[in-house]
Protein backbone atom coordinates (compact mmCIF):
# COMPACT_ATOMS: atom_id res chain seq x y z
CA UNK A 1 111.77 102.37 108.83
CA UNK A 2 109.09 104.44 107.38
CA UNK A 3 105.84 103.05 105.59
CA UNK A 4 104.04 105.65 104.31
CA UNK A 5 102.21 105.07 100.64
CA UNK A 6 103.01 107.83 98.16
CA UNK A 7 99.26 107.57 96.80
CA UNK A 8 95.61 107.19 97.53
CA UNK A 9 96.21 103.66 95.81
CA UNK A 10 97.90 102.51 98.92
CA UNK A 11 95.68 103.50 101.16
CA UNK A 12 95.06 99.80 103.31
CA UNK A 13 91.95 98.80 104.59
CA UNK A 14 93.55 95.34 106.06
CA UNK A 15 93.51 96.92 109.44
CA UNK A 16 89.64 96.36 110.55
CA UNK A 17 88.32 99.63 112.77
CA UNK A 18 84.26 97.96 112.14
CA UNK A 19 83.68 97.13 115.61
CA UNK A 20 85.05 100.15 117.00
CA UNK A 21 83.30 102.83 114.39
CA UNK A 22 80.11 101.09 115.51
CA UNK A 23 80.41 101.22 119.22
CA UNK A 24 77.33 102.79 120.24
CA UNK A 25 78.59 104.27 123.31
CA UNK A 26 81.52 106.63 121.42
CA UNK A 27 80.91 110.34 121.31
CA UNK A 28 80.79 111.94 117.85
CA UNK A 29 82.83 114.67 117.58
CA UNK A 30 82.11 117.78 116.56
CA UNK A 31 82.65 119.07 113.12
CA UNK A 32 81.90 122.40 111.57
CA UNK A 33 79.79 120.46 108.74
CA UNK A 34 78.34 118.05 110.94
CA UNK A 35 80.45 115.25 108.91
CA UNK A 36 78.29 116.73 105.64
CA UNK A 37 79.63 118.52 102.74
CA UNK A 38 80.68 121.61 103.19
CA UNK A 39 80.50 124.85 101.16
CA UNK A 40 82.53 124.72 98.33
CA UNK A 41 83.88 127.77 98.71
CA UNK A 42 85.16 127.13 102.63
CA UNK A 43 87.56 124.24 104.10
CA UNK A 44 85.59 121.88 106.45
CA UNK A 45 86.64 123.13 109.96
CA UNK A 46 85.72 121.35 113.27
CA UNK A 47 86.36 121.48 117.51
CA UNK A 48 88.34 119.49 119.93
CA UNK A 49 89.54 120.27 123.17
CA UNK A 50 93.36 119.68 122.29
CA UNK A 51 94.94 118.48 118.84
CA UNK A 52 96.43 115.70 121.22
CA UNK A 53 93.90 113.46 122.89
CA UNK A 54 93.68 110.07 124.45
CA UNK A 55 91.63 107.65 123.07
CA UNK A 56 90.02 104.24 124.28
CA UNK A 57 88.43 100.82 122.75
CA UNK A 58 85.30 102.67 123.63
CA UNK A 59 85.58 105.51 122.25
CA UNK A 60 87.71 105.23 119.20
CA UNK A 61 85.21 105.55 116.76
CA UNK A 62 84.75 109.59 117.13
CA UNK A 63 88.59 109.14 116.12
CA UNK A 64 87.48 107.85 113.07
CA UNK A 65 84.76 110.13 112.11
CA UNK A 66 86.89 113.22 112.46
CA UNK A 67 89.19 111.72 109.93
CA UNK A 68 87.19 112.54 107.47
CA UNK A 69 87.69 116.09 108.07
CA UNK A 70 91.79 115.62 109.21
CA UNK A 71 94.55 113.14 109.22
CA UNK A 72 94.51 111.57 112.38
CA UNK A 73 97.97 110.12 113.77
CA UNK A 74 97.90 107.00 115.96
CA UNK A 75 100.46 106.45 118.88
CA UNK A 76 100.10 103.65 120.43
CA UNK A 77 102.81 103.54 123.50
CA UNK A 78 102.70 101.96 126.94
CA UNK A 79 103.70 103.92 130.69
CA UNK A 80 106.65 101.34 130.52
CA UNK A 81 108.21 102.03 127.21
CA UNK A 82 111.45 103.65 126.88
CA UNK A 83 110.86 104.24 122.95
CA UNK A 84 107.81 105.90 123.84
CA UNK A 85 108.53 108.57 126.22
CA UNK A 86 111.41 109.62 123.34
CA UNK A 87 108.95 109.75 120.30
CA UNK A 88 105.41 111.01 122.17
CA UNK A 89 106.43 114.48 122.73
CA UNK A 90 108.13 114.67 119.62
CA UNK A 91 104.46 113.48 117.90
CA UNK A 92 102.84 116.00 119.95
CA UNK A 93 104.99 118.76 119.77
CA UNK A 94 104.92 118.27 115.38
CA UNK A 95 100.94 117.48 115.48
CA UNK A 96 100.58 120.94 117.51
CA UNK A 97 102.75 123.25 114.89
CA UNK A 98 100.41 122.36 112.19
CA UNK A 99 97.68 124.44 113.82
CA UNK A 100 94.59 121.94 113.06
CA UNK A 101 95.56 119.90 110.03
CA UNK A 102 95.98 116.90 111.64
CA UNK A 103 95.25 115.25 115.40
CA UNK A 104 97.03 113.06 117.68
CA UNK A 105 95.54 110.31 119.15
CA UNK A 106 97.18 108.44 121.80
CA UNK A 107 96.61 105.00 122.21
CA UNK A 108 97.66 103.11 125.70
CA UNK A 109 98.50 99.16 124.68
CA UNK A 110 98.14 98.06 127.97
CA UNK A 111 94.17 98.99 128.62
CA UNK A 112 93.24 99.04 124.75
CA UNK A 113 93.95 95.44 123.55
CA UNK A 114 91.16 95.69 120.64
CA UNK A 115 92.73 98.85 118.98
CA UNK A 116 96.56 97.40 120.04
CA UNK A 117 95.24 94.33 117.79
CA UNK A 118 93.47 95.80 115.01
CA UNK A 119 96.42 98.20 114.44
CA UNK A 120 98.64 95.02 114.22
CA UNK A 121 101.25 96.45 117.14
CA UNK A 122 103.41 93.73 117.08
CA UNK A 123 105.61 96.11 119.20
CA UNK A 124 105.66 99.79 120.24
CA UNK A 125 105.62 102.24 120.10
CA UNK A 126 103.47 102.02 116.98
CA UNK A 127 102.68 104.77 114.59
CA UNK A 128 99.72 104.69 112.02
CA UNK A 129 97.05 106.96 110.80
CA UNK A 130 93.26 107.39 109.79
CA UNK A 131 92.78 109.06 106.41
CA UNK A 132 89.14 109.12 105.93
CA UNK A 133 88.14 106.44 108.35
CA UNK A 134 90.88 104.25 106.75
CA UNK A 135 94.19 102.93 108.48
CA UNK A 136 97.81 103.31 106.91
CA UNK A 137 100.41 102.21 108.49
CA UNK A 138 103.80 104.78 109.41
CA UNK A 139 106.11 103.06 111.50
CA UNK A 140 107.12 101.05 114.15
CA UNK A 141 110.09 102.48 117.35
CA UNK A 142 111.52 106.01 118.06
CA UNK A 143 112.41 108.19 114.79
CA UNK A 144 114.30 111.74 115.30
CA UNK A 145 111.88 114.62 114.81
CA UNK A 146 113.29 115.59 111.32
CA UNK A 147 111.61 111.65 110.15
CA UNK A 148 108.72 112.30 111.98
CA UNK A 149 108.11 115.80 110.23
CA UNK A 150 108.91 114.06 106.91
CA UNK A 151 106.56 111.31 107.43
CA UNK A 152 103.99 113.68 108.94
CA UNK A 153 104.05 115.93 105.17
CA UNK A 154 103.65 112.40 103.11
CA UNK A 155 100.39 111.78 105.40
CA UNK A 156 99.18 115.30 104.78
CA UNK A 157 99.70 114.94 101.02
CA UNK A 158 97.70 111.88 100.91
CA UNK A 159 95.31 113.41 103.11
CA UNK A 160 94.64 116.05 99.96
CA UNK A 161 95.21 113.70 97.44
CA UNK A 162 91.70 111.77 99.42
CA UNK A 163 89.72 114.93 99.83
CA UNK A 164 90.68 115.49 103.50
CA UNK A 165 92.04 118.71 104.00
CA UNK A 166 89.97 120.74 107.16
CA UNK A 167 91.26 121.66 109.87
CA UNK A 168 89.85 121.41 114.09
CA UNK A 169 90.29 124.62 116.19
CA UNK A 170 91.06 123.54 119.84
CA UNK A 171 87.66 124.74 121.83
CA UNK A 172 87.01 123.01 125.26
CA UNK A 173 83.02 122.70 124.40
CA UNK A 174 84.22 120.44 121.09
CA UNK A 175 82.65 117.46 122.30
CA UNK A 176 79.26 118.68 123.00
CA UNK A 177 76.72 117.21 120.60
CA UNK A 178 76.20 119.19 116.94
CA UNK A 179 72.80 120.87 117.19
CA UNK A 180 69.97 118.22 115.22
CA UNK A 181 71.99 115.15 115.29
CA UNK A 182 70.26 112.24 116.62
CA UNK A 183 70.83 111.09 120.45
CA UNK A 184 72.59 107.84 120.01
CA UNK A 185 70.25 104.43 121.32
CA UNK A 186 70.96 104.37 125.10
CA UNK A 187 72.78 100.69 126.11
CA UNK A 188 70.88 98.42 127.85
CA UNK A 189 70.90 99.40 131.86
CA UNK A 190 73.83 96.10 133.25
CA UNK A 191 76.08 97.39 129.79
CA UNK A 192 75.28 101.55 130.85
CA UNK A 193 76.65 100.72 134.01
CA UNK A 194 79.65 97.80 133.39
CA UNK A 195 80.95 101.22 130.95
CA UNK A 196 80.63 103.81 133.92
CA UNK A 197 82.25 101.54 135.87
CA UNK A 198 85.08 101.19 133.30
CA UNK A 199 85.43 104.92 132.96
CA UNK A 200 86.01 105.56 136.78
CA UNK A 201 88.37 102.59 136.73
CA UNK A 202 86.14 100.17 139.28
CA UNK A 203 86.46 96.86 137.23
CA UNK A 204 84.93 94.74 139.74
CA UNK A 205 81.75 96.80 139.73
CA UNK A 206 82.01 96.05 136.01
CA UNK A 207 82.53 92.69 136.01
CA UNK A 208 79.53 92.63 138.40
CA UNK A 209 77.35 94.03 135.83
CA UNK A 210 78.34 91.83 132.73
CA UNK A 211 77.30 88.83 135.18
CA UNK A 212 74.34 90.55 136.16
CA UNK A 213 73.40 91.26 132.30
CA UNK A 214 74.77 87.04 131.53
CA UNK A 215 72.38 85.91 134.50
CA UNK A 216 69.13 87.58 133.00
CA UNK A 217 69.89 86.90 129.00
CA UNK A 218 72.91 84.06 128.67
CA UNK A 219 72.44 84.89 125.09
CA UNK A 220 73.70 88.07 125.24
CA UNK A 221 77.22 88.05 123.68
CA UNK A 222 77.92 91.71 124.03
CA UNK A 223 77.99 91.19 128.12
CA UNK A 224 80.00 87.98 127.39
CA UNK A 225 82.92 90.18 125.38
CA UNK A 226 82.92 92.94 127.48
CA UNK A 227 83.12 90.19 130.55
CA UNK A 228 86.08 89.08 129.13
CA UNK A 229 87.90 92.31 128.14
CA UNK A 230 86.84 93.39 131.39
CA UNK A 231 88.77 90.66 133.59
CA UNK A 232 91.46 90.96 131.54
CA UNK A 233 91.55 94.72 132.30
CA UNK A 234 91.00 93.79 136.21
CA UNK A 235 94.13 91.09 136.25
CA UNK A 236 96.39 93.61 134.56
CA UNK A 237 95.80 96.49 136.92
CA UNK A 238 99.43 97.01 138.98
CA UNK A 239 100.87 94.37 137.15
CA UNK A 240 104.47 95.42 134.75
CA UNK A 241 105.98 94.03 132.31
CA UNK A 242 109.46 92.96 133.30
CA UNK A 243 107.97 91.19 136.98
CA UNK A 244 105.66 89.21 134.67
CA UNK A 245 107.67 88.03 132.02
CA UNK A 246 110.73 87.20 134.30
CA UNK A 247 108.48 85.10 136.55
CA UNK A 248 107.21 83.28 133.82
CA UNK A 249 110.96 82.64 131.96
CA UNK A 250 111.62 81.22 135.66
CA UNK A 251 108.98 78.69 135.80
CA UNK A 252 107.64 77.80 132.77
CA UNK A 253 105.65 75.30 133.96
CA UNK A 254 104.00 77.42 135.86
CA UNK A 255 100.53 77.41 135.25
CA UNK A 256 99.78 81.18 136.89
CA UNK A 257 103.09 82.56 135.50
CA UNK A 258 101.98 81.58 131.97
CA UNK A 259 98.36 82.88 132.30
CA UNK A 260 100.27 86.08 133.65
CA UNK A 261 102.39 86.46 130.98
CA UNK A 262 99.69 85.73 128.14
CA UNK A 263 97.58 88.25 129.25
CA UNK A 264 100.62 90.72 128.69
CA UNK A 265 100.86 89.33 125.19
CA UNK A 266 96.80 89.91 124.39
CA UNK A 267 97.13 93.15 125.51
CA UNK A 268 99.62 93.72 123.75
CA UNK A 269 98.23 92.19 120.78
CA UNK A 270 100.12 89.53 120.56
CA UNK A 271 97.77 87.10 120.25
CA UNK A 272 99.12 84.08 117.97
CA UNK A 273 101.78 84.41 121.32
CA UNK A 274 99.10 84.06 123.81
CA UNK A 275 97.92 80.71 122.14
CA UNK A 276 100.82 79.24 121.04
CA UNK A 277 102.30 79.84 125.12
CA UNK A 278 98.96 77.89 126.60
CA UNK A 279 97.98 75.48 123.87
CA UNK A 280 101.67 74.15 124.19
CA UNK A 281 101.41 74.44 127.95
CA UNK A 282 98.41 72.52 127.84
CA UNK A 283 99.13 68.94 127.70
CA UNK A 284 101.31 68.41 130.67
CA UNK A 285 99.30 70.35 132.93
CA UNK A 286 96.93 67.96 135.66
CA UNK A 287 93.10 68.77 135.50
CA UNK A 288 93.06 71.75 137.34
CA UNK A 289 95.82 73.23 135.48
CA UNK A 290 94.04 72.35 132.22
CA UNK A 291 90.69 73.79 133.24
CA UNK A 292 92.64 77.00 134.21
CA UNK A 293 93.95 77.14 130.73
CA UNK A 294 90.76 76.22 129.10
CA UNK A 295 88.77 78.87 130.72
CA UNK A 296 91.20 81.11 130.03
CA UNK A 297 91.93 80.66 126.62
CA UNK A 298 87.66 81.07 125.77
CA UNK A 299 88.23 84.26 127.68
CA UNK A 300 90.39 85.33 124.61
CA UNK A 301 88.65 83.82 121.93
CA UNK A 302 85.51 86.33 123.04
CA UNK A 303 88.05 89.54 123.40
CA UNK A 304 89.89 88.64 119.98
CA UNK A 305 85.96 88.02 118.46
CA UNK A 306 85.19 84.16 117.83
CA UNK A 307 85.24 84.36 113.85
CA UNK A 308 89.40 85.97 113.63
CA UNK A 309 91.59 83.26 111.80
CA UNK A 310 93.55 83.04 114.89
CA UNK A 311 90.98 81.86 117.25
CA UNK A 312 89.34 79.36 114.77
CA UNK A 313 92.70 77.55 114.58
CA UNK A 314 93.85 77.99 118.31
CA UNK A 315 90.27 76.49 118.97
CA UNK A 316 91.21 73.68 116.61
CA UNK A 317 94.07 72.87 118.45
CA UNK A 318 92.00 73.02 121.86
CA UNK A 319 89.77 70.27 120.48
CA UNK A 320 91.93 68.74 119.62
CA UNK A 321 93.73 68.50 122.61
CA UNK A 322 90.87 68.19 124.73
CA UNK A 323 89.78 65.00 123.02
């Protein structure tokens, strides 16, 4: 089932990007206007490499900023899902015959558990869009390619009803910086090199530089989020699915089954799951089970962020619980 608004009225800004438009580290991309106005005479026009591209946490927000020159269409899919490998190259192949009025950006749910949350993917695959840097939701599962087509128009008519109607060429030197646009603030030297290390996949060497940034400023909140993301990132690596969730639905007392399988759900974003599977865990666990689930559970609160509605009650039920 389809959910595409029929007018700019319905455009929803429930679905908060903030933290990933802001992330200093994303590359802008590159647009014929520089993200300005353009002639009036001209349609805004802009670079990429491909009109299908993969996206991160990290560097989402250049997703953003080019919607304000095109629609931008949001898979998010996983290696493991059937559903996904039917509808991705029917996205892809549709995206590509309109020649530059819209983008693809794919979306991994297992390694992106901040976009996989702030999208709402309950399950996947899951299909939204960014009109103008804001999110409306399309649909949810595998459609035929006549739906997809049909759903793809609506989005391009509410694309013009908002003003956003360029169009990217695909150019392999799109993401070099637009001449005269400010170098972005470098990151602080531990966070420079905990994102390198992310990038080329080594999360120890990451996690090694988040505790290396904690050790000299415990303050520093930034290191203490991307710590957290990070080791979740780290215990997921050659884990799937179905071996997790069947070992924990065998032994669901279990204390390392049901860490397992709530770090599936939070990457998943499934978070109110995560919670609810420890927090009722929780009381018949001994010490060391509790302190495993404890730890674990503050590990979420920092990748969730400590002010979301979810984590202020699932901390509320820790305290409770705890005392």
């Amino acid at each position: 089932m389809t959910n595409v608004p029929p007018s700019p009225a319905s455009l929803r800004g429930a679905v908060d990007l903030s933290s990933l438009v802001n992330r200093a580290q994303a590359p802008a991309p590159a647009q014929g206007a520089g993200g300005g106005a353009a002639p009036s005479d001209t349609t805004p026009t802009g670079t990429l490499p491909s009109l299908v591209v993969d996206v991160t946490d990290a560097t989402f927000g250049a997703v953003v900023e080019l919607s304000q020159t095109v629609p931008v269409i949001v898979d998010i899919w996983a290696e493991w899902c059937g559903p996904c490998k039917q509808l991705s190259p029917i996205l892809e192949k549709v995206v590509n015959e309109y020649a530059g009025r819209m983008v693809l950006a794919k979306v991994d749910a297992d390694t992106n558990p901040q976009l996989t949350q702030a999208f709402q993917a309950q399950s996947i695959p899951t299909v939204a869009a960014i009109v103008g840097g804001r999110p409306v939701s399309l649909f949810v599962g595998a459609l035929p390619e006549a739906q997809v087509r049909d759903v793809l128009e609506q989005v391009l008519e509410l694309a013009a009803q908002n003003g956003v109607t360029g169009t990217v060429a695909v150019d392999g030197d799109a993401l070099a910086e637009p001449a005269g646009e400010p170098e972005p603030e470098p990151l602080p030297p531990h966070h420079q090199d905990a994102y390198d290390a992310i990038e080329r996949g080594d999360y120890e060497a990451a996690q090694a530089a988040y505790r290396t940034a904690i050790a000299q400023d415990p303050r520093d909140q930034l290191a203490v989020a991307g710590l957290a993301q990070v080791s979740l990132l780290a215990r997921l690596q050659g884990t799937t699915m179905a071996e997790v969730r069947n070992a924990a639905a065998a032994a669901p007392a279990d204390v390392d089954a049901q860490l397992a399988v709530a770090d599936l759900d939070v990457s998943g974003g499934h978070i109110d799951d995560a919670f609810d599977r420890l927090l009722a865990l929780f009381p018949s666990l001994d010490a060391d089970g509790k302190n495993a689930v404890r730890t674990r559970l503050l590990e979420y609160f920092e990748i969730v962020g400590t002010d979301a509605p979810s984590v202020v009650a699932a901390r509320r039920r820790l305290t409770m619980l705890l005392y």
